[in-house]
C-alpha atoms as a PDB file:
ATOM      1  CA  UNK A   1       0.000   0.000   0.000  1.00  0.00           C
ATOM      2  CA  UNK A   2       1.876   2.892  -1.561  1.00  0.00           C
ATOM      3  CA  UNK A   3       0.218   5.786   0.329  1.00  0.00           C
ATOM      4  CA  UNK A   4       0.855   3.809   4.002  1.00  0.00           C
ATOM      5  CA  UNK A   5       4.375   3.656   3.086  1.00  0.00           C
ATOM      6  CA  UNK A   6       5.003   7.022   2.541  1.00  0.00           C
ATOM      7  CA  UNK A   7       2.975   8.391   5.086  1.00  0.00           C
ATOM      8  CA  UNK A   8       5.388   6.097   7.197  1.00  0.00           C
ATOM      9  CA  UNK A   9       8.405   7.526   5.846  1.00  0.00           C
ATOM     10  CA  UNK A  10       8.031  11.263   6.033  1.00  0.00           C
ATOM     11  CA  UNK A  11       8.217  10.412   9.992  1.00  0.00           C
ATOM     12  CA  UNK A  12      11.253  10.577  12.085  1.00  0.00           C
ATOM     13  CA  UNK A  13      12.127   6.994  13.974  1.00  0.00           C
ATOM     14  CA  UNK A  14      10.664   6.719  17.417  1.00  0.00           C
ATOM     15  CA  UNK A  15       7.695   9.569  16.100  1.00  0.00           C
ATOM     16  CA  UNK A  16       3.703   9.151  17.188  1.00  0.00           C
ATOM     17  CA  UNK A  17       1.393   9.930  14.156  1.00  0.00           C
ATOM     18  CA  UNK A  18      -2.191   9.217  13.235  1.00  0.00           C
ATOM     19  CA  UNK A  19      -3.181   7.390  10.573  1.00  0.00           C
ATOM     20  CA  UNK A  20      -6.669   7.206   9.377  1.00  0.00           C
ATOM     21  CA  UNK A  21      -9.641   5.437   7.329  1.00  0.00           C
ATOM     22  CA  UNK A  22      -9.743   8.875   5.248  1.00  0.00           C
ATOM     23  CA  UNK A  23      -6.042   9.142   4.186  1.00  0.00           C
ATOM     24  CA  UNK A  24      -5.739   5.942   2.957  1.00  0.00           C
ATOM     25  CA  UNK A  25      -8.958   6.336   0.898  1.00  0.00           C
ATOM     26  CA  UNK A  26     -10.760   3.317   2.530  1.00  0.00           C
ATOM     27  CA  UNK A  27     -13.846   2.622   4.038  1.00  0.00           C
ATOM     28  CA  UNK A  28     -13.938   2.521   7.548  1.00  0.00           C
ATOM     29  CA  UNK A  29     -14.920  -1.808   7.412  1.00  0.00           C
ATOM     30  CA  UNK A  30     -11.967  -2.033   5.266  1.00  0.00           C
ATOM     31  CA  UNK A  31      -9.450   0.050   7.496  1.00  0.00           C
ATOM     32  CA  UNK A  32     -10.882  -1.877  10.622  1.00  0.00           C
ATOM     33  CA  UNK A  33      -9.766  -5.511   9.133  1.00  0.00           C
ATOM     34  CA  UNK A  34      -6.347  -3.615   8.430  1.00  0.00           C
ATOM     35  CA  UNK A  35      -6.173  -2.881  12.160  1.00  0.00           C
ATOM     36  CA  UNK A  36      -7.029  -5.731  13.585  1.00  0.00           C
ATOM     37  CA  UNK A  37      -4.792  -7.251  10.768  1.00  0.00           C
ATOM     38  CA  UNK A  38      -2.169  -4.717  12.463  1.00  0.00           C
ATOM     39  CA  UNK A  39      -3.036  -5.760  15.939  1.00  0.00           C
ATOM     40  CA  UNK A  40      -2.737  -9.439  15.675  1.00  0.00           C
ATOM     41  CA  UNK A  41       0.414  -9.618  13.371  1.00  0.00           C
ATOM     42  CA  UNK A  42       2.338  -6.467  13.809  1.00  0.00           C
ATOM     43  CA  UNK A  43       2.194  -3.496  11.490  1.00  0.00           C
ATOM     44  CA  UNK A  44       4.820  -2.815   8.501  1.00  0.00           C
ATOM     45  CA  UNK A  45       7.217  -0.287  10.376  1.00  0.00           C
ATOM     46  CA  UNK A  46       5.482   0.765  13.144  1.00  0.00           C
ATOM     47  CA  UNK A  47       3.404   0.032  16.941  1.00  0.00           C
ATOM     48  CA  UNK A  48       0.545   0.773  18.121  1.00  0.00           C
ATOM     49  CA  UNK A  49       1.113   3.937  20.385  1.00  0.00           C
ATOM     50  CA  UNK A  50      -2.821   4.480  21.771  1.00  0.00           C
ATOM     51  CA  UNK A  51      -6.351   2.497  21.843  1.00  0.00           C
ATOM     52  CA  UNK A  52      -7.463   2.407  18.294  1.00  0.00           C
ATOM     53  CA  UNK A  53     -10.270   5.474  17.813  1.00  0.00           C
ATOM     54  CA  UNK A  54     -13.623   3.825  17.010  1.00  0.00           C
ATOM     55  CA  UNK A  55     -16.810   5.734  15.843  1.00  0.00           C
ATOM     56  CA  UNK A  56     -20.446   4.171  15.594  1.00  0.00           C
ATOM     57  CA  UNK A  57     -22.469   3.218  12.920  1.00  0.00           C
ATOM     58  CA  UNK A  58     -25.742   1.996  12.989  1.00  0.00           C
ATOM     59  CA  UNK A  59     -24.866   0.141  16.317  1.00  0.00           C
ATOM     60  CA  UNK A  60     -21.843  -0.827  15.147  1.00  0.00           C
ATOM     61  CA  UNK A  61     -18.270   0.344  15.996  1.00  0.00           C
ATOM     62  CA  UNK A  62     -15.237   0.942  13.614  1.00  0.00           C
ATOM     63  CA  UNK A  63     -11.788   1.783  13.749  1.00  0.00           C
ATOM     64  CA  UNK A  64     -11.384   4.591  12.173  1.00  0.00           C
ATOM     65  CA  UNK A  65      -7.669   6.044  12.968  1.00  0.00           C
ATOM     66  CA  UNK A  66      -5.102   4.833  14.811  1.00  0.00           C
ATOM     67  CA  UNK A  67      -2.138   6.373  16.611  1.00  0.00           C
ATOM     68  CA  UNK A  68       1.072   4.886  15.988  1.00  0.00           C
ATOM     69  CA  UNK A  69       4.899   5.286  16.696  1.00  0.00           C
ATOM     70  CA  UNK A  70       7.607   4.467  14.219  1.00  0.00           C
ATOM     71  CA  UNK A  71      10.029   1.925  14.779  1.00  0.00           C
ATOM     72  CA  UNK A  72      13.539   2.137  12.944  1.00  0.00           C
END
């Protein structure tokens, strides 16, 4: 995923960023599987720095940005 990768490298090592549903163009169902995806296997350069940001629709809750801190 091009646009994760640069996002990722325009940081510094050892920075905290956000990265959301909206950046990467997806739909927030689609960027929650790539979080929990993230979650249980480990993410391509980075950690989880914070509790995943959900919102609510229809009943239902979605990740839909994450914060994150770049490893080196």
């Amino acid at each position: 995923m091009a646009i994760l990768e640069q996002i990722v490298a325009r940081q510094p090592a050892g920075a905290r960023f956000v990265i959301s549903a909206a950046q990467l163009g997806l739909p927030l169902t689609a960027f929650d599987a790539l979080v929990q995806q993230w979650i249980a296997d480990g993410a391509p350069g980075f950690e989880m720095a914070a509790v995943p940001h959900r919102k609510c629709i229809d009943g239902e809750f979605f990740i839909d940005r994450v914060t994150v801190r770049r490893l080196t």
